[in-house]
C-alpha atoms as a PDB file:
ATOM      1  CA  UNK A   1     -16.477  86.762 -79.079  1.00  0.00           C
ATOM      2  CA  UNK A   2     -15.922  87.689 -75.660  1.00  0.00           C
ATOM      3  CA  UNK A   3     -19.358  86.394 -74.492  1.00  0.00           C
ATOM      4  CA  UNK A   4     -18.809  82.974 -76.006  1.00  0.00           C
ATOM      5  CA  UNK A   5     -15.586  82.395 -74.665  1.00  0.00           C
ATOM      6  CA  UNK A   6     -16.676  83.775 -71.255  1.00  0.00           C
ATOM      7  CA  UNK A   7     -19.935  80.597 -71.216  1.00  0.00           C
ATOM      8  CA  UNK A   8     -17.306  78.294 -71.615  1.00  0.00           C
ATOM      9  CA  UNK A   9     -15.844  79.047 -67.825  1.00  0.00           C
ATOM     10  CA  UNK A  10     -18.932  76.095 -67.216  1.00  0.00           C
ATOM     11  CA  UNK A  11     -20.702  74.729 -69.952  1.00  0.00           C
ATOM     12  CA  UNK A  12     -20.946  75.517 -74.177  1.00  0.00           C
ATOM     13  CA  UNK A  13     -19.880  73.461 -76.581  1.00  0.00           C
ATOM     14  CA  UNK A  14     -18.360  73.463 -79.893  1.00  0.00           C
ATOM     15  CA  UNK A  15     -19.009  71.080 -83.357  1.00  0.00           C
ATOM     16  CA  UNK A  16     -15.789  69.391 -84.389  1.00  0.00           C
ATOM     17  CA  UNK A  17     -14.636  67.872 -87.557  1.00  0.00           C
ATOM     18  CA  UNK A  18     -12.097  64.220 -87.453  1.00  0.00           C
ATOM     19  CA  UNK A  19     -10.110  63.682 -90.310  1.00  0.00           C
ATOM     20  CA  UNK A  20     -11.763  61.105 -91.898  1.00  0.00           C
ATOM     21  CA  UNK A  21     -14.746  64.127 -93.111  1.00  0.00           C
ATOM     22  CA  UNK A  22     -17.621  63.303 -89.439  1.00  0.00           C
ATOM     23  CA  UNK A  23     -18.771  66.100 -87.659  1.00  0.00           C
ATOM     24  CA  UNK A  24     -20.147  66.177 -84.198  1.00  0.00           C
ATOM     25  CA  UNK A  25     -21.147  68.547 -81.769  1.00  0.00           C
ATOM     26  CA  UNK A  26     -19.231  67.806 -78.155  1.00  0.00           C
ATOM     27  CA  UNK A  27     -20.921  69.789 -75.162  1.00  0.00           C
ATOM     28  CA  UNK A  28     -18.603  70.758 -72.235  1.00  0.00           C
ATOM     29  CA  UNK A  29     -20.002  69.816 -68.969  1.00  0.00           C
ATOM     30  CA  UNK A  30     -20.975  66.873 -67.252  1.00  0.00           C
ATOM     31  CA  UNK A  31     -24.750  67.143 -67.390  1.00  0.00           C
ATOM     32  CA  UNK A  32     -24.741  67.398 -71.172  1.00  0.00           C
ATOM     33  CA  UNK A  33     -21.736  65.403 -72.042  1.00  0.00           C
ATOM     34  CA  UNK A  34     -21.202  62.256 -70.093  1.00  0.00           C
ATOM     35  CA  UNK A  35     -17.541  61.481 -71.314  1.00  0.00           C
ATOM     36  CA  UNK A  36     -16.703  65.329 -70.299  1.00  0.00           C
ATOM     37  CA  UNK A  37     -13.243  65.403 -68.420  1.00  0.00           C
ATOM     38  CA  UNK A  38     -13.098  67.142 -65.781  1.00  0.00           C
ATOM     39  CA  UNK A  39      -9.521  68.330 -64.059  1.00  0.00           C
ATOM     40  CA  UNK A  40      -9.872  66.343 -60.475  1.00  0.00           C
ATOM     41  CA  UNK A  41     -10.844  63.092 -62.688  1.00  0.00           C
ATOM     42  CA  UNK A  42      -8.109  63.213 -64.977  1.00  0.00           C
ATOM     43  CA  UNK A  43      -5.493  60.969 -65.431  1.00  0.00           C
ATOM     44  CA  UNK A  44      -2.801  61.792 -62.607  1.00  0.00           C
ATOM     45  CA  UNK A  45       0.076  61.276 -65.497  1.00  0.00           C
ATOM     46  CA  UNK A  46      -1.544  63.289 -68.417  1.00  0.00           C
ATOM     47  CA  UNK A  47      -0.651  66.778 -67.949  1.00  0.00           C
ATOM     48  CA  UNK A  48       2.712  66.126 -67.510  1.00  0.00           C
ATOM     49  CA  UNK A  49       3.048  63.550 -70.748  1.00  0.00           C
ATOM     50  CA  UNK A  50       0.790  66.654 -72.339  1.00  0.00           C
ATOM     51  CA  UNK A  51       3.282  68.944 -72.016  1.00  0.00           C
ATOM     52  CA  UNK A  52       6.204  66.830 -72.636  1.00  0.00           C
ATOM     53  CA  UNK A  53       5.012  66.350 -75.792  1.00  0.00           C
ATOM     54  CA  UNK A  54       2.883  69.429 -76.229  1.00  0.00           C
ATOM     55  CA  UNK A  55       3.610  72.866 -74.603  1.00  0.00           C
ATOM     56  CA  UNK A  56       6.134  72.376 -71.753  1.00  0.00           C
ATOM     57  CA  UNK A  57       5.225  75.968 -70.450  1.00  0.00           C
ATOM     58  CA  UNK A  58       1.245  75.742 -70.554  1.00  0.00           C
ATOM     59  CA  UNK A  59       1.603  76.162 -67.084  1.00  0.00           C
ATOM     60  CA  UNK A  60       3.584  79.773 -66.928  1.00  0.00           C
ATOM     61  CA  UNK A  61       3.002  81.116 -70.023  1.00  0.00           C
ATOM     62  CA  UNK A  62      -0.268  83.478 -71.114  1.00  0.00           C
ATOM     63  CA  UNK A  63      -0.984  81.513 -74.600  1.00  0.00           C
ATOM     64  CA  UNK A  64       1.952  81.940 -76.480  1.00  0.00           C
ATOM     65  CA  UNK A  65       5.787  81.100 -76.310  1.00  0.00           C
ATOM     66  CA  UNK A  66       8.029  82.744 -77.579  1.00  0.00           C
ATOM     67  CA  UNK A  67      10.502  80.110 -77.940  1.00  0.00           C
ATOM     68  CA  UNK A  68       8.198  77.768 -80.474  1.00  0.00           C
ATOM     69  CA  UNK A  69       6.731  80.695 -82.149  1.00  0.00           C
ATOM     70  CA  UNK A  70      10.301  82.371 -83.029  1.00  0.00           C
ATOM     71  CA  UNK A  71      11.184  78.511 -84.288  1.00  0.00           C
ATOM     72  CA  UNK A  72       7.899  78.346 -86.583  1.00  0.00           C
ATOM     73  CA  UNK A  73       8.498  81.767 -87.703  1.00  0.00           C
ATOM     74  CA  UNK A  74      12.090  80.613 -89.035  1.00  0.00           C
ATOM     75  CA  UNK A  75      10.496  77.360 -90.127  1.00  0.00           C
ATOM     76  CA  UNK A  76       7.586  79.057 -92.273  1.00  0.00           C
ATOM     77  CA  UNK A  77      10.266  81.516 -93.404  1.00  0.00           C
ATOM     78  CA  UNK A  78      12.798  78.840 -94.786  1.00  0.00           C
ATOM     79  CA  UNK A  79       9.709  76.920 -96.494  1.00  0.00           C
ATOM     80  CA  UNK A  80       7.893  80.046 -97.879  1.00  0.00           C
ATOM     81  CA  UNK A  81       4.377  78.874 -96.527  1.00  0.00           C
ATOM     82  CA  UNK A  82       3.052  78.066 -93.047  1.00  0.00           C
ATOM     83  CA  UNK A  83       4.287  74.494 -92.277  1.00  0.00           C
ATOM     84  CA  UNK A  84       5.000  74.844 -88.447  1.00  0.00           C
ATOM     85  CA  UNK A  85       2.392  76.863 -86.226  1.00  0.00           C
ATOM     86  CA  UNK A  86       4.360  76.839 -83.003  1.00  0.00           C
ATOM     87  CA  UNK A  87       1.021  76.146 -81.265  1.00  0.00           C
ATOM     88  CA  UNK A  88       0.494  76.113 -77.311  1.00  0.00           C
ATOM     89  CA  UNK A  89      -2.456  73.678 -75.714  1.00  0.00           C
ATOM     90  CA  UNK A  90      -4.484  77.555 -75.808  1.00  0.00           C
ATOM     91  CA  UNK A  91      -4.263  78.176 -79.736  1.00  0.00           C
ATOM     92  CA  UNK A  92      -4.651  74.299 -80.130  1.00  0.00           C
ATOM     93  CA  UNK A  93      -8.016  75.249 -78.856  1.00  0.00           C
ATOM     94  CA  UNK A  94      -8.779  78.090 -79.946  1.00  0.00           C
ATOM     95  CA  UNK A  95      -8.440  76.354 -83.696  1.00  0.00           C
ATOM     96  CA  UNK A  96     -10.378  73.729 -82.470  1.00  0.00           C
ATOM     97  CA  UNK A  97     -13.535  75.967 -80.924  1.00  0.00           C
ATOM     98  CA  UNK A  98     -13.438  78.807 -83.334  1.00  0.00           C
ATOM     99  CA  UNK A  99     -11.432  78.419 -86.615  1.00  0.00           C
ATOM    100  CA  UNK A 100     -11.361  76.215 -89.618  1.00  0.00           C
ATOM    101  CA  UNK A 101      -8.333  74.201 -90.721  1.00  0.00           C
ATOM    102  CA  UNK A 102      -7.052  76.904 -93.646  1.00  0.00           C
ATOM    103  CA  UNK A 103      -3.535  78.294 -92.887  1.00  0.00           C
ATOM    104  CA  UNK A 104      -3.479  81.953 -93.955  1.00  0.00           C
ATOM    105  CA  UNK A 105      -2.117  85.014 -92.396  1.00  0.00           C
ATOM    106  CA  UNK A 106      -6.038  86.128 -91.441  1.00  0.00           C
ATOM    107  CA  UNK A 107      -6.538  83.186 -89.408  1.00  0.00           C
ATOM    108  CA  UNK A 108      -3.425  83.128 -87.875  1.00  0.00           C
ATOM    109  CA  UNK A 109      -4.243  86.824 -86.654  1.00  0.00           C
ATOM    110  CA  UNK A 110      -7.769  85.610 -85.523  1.00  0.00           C
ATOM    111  CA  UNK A 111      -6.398  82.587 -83.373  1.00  0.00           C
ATOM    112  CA  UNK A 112      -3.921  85.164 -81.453  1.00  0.00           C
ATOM    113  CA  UNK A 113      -6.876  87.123 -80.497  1.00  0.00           C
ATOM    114  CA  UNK A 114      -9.041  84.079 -79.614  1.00  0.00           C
ATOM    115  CA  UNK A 115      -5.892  82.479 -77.807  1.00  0.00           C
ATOM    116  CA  UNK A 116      -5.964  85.676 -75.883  1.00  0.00           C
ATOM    117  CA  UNK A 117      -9.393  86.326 -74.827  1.00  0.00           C
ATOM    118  CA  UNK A 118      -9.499  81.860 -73.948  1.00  0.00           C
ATOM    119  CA  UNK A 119      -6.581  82.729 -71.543  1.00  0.00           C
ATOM    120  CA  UNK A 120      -8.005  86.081 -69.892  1.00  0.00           C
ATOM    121  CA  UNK A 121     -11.705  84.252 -69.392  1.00  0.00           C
ATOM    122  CA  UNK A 122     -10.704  80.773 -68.545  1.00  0.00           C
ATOM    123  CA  UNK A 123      -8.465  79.069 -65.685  1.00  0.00           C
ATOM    124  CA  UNK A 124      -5.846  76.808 -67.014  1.00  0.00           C
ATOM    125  CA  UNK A 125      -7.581  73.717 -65.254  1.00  0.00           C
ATOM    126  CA  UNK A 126     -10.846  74.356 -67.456  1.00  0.00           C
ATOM    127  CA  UNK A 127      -8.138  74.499 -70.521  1.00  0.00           C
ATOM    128  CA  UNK A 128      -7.208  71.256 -69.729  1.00  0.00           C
ATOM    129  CA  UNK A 129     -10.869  70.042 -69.529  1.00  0.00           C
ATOM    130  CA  UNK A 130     -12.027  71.265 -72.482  1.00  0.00           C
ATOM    131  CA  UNK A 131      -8.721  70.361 -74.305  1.00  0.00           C
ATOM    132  CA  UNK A 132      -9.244  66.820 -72.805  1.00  0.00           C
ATOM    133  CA  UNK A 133     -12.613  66.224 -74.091  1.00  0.00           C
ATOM    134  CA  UNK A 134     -13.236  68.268 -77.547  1.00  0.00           C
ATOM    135  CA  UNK A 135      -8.974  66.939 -79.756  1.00  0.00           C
ATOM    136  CA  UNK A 136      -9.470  64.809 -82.270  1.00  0.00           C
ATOM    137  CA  UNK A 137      -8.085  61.191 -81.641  1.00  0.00           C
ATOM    138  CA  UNK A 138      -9.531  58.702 -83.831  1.00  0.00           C
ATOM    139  CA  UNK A 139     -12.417  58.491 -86.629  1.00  0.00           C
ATOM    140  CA  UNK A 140     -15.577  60.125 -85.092  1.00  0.00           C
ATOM    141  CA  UNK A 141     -13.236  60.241 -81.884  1.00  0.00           C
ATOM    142  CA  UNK A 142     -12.983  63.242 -79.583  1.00  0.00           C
ATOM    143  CA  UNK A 143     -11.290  63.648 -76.292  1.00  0.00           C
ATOM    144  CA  UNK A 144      -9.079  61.305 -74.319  1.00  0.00           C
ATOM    145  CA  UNK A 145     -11.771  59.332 -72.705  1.00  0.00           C
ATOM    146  CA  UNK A 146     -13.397  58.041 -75.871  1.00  0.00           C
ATOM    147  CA  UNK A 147      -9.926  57.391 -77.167  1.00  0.00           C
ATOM    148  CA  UNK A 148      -9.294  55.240 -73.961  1.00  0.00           C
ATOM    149  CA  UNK A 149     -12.883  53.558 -74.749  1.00  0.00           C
ATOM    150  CA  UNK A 150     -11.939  53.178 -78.389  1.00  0.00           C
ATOM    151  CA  UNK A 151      -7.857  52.386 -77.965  1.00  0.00           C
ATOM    152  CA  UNK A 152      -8.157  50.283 -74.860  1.00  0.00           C
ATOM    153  CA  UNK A 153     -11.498  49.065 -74.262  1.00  0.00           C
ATOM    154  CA  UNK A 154     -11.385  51.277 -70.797  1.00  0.00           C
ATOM    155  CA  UNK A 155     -11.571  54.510 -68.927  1.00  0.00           C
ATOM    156  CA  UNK A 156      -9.255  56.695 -69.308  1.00  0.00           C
ATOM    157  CA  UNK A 157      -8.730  56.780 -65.058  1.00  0.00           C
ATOM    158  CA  UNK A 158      -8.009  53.169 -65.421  1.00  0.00           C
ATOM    159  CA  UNK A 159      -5.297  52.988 -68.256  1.00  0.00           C
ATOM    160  CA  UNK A 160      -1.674  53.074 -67.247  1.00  0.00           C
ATOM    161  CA  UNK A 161       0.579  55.663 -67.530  1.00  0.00           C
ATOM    162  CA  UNK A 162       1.920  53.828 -70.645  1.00  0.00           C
ATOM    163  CA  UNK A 163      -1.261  53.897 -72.146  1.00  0.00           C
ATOM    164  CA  UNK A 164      -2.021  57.487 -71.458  1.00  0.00           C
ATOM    165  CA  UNK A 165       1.892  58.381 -73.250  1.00  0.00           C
ATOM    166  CA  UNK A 166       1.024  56.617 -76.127  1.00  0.00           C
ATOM    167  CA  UNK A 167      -2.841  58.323 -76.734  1.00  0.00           C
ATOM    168  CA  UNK A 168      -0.773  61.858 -75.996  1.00  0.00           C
ATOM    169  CA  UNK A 169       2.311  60.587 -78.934  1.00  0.00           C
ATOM    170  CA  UNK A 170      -0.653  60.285 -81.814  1.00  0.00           C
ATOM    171  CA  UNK A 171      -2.290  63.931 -80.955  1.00  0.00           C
ATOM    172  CA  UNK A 172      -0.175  65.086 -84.166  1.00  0.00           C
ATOM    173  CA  UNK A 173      -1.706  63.163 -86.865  1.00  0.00           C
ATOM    174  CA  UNK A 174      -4.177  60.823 -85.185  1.00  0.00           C
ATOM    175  CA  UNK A 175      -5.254  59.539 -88.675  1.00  0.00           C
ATOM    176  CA  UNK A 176      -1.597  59.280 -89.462  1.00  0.00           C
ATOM    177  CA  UNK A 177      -1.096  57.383 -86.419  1.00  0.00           C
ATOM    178  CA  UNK A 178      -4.528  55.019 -87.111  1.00  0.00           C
ATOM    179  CA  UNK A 179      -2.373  52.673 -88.879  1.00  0.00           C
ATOM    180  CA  UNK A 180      -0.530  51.236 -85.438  1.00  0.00           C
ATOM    181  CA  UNK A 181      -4.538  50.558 -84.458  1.00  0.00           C
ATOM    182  CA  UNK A 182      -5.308  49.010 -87.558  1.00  0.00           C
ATOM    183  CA  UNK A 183      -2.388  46.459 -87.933  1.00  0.00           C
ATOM    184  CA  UNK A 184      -2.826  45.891 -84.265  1.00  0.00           C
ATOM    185  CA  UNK A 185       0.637  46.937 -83.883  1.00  0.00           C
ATOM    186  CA  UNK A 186       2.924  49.909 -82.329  1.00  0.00           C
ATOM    187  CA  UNK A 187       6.455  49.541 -83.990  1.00  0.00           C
ATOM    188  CA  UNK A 188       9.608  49.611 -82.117  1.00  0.00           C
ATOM    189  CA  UNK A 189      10.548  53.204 -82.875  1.00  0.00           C
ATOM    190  CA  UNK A 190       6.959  54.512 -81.398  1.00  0.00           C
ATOM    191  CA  UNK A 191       7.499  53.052 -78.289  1.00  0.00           C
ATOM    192  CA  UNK A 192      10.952  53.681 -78.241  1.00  0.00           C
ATOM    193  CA  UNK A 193       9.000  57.148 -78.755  1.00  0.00           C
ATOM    194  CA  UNK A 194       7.148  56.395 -75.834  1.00  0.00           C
ATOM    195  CA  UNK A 195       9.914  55.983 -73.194  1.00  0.00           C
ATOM    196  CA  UNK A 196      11.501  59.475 -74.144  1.00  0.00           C
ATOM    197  CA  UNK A 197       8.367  60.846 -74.049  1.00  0.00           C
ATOM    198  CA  UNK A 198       8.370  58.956 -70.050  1.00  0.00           C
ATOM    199  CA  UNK A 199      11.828  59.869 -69.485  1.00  0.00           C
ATOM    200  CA  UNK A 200      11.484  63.635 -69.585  1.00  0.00           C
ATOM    201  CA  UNK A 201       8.587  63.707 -68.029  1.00  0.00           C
ATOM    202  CA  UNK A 202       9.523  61.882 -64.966  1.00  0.00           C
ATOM    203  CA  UNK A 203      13.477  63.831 -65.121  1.00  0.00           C
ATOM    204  CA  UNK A 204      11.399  67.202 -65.316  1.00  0.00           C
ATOM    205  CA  UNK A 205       9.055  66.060 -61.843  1.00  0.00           C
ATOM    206  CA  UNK A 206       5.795  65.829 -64.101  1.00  0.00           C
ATOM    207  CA  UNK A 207       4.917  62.510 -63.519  1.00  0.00           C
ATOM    208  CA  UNK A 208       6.023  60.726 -60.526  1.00  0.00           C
ATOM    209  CA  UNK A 209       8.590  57.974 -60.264  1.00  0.00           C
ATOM    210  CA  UNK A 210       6.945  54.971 -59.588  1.00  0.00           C
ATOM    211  CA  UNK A 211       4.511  55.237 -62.489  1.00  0.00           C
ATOM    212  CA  UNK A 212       7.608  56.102 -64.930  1.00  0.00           C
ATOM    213  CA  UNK A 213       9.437  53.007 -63.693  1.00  0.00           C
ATOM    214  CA  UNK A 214       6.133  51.293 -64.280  1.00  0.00           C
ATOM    215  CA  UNK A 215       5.372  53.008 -67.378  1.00  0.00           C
ATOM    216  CA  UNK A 216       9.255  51.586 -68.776  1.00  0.00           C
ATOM    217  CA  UNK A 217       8.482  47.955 -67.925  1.00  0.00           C
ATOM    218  CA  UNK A 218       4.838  48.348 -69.885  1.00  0.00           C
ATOM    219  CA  UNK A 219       4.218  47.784 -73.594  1.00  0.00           C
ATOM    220  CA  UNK A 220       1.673  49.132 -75.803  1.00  0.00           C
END
């Protein structure tokens, strides 16, 4: 509802489900949540590797583009069911807060209204914050800084712009993408993954040189 979505300009917070069945209930502001991201403490390479691998125009657009939704609409059409969502960062979240994981046509109406009122109440800096803290990443993992706590045994300030393009590459399927954690192992195509993802990035100005030239010479 409008009144919701207009507490979570500073505080709310929302109960999310992982992929391996857990539940938990994440609160979104620093005095209830101590892992809560906020925008001037994140990561100075994520929201570029974000929307490399995300939503390129997160930035411009006002929750929807048109390009990925026309490609998921000829997608869904081709398949005959609803196998590509075309989903900005926004209607990530607005799944995420609001809706349950079913793919019908009644939810996909419901998450363009909720990905509407989300951009008309909130700034894109708190959608970054709250997309930071609440997306799944791991068994009874939410956010990027537990991933970073749970991946790499750090904060996520402190992990290198490597590190940060890899926990943005398993957003997709994160218990897909568990296996690399389990065997203790990224394969050579996933960090071949990696650099592209660091390539574009850096070619588009998102993240700046040094830390892609860094970032190149690194190794999950």
């Amino acid at each position: 509802s409008p009144i919701s979505i207009g507490q979570l300009r500073n505080r709310g917070s929302c109960l999310m489900r992982d992929s391996w069945g857990g539940r938990r209930r994440v609160y979104l502001d620093t005095l209830a949540n101590p892992e809560f991201m906020l925008f001037d403490s994140l990561h100075p390479s994520f929201e570029g590797l974000l929307k490399c691998a995300e939503d390129a125009t997160f930035r411009t657009h006002d929750g929807f583009c048109e390009y990925h939704i026309r490609n998921s609409i000829r997608a869904n059409m081709e398949s005959g069911e609803f196998t590509r969502g075309g989903s900005t960062i926004t209607m990530q979240l607005a799944r995420n807060l609001f809706l349950g994981r079913e793919k019908t046509f009644a939810r996909k109406i419901q998450e363009v209204f909720l990905t509407w009122r989300l951009e008309a109440y909130l700034s894109k800096n708190r959608l970054l914050e709250i997309y930071g803290t609440i997306v799944e990443m791991g068994p009874d993992v939410f956010g990027f800084q537990e991933a970073a706590q749970y991946y790499f045994s750090t904060d996520f300030r402190d992990l290198s712009t490597r590190q940060v393009a890899y926990l943005v590459s398993i957003l997709p399927g994160p218990r897909l993408y568990h296996g690399f954690f389990r065997n203790n192992r990224v394969p050579y195509y996933w960090e071949s993954y990696l650099d592209r993802l660091i390539n574009i990035s850096e070619n588009r100005g998102w993240i700046n040189p040094d830390s892609a030239f860094s970032a190149r010479a690194d190794s999950i």
